[in-house]
Structures are given as structure tokens and as C-alpha cells.
Protein backbone atom coordinates (compact mmCIF):
# COMPACT_ATOMS: atom_id res chain seq x y z
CA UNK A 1 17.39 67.69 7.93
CA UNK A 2 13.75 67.22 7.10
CA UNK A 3 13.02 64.50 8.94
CA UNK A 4 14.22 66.05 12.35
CA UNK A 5 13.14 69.78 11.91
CA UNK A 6 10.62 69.43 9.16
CA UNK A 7 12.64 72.17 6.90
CA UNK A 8 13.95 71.46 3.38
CA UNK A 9 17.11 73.40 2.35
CA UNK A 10 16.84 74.57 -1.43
CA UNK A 11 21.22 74.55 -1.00
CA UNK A 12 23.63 72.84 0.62
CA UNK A 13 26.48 74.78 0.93
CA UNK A 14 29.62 72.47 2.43
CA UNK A 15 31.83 74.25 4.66
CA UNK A 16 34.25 72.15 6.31
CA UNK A 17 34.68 68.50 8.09
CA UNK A 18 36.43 67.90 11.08
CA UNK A 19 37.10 64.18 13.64
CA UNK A 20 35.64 64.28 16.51
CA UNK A 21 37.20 61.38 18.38
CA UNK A 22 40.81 61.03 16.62
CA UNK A 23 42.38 57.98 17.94
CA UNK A 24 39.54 56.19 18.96
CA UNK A 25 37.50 56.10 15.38
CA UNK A 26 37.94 56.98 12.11
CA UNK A 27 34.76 58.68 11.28
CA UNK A 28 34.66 62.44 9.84
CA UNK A 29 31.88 64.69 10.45
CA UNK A 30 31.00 67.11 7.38
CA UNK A 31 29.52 70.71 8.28
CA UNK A 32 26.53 72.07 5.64
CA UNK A 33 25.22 75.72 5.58
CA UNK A 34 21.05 74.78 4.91
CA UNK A 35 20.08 77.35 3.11
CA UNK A 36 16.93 78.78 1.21
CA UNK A 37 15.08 77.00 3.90
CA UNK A 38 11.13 76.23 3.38
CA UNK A 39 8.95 74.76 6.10
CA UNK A 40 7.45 71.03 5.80
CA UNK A 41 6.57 68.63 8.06
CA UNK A 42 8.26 66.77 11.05
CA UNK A 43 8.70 63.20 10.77
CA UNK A 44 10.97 61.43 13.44
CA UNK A 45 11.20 58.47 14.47
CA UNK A 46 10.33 56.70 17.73
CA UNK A 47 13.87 57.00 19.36
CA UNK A 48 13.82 60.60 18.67
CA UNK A 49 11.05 61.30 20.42
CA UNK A 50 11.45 64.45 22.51
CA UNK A 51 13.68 66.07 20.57
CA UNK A 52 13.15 69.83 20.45
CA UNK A 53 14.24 72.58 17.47
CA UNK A 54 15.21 75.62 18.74
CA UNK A 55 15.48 78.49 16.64
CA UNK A 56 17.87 81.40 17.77
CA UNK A 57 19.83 84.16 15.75
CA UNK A 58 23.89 83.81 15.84
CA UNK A 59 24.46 86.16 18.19
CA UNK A 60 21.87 84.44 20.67
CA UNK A 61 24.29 81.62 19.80
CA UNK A 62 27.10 83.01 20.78
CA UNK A 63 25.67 84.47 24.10
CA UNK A 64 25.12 80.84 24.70
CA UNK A 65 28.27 79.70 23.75
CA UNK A 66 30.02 82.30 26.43
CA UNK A 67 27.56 81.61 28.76
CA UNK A 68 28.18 77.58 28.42
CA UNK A 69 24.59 76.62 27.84
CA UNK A 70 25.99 75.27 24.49
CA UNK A 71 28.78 72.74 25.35
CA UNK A 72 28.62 69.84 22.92
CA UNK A 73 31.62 69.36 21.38
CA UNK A 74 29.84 68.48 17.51
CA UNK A 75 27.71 71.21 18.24
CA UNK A 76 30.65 73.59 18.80
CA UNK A 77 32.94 72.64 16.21
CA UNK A 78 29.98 72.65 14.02
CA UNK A 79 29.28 76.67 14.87
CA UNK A 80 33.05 77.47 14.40
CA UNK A 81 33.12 76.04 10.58
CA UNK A 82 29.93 77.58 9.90
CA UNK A 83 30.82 80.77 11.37
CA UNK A 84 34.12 81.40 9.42
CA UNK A 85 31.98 81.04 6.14
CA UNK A 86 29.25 83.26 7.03
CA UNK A 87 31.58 86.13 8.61
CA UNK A 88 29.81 86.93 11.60
């Protein structure tokens, strides 16, 4: 987290897992909620180089989401487990 946005999270708070390619790999990806956030420094490396953060409120999510701007499949299921623990 740190390394790519430059924020720390004081918690961790797990909220789900989920496969993204079932059948053709066995890997799992694990959801976190970041919280208690606090601002450091960037540091990524060279093959990350023009990576962006962008910073939106979940309901500019969503709007995104309808709007298919957001399309990733990661980045969706991601938003789904994270959304059923915070309530939105």
C-alpha cells in the first residue's frame, strides 16, 4: 500500500477473498479495508512508473461503475466485498 500510494493504514480490516481465474490458476485474491490512513511518501519502482492514484468518494465510484469507466474485473470484485462491509 505504501509503496504505490505513499499512505500507511493504521488497520487492516479483512473483508473477503475471492479467484479470479478459477480453472486456469489457483491463486486467491484477499480484499483489505485500509483504514486510519496517514500520508507518507511514494516509492515505486521502475516498472510502475506512470501509475496514477486517484482519489474519489464511493458514490463517484459507483457513478463510474454504471457508467463503465471502471471495468477491471479485480477492481470490481474488489468494490463489491468492500462495499457489503462498509454498507453503502
Amino acid at each position: 500500500l505504501e509503496e504505490e500510494t505513499g499512505y500507511k493504514a493504521g488497520k487492516l480490516e479483512y473483508v473477503g477473498e475471492f479467484v479470479p481465474m478459477n480453472g486456469v490458476t489457483d491463486e486467491i485474491s484477499k480484499v483489505y479495508i485500509a483504514r486510519n490512513l496517514i500520508k507518507g511518501e511514494v516509492n515505486r519502482e521502475e516498472t510502475e512508473d506512470g501509475m496514477e492514484l486517484l482519489e474519489i468518494i464511493p458514490e463517484e465510484m459507483e457513478r463510474m461503475i454504471k457508467e463503465n469507466i471502471i471495468k477491471d474485473g479485480m477492481t470490481l470484485a474488489s468494490w463489491q466485498l468492500a462495499n457489503n462491509k462498509i454498507k453503502l
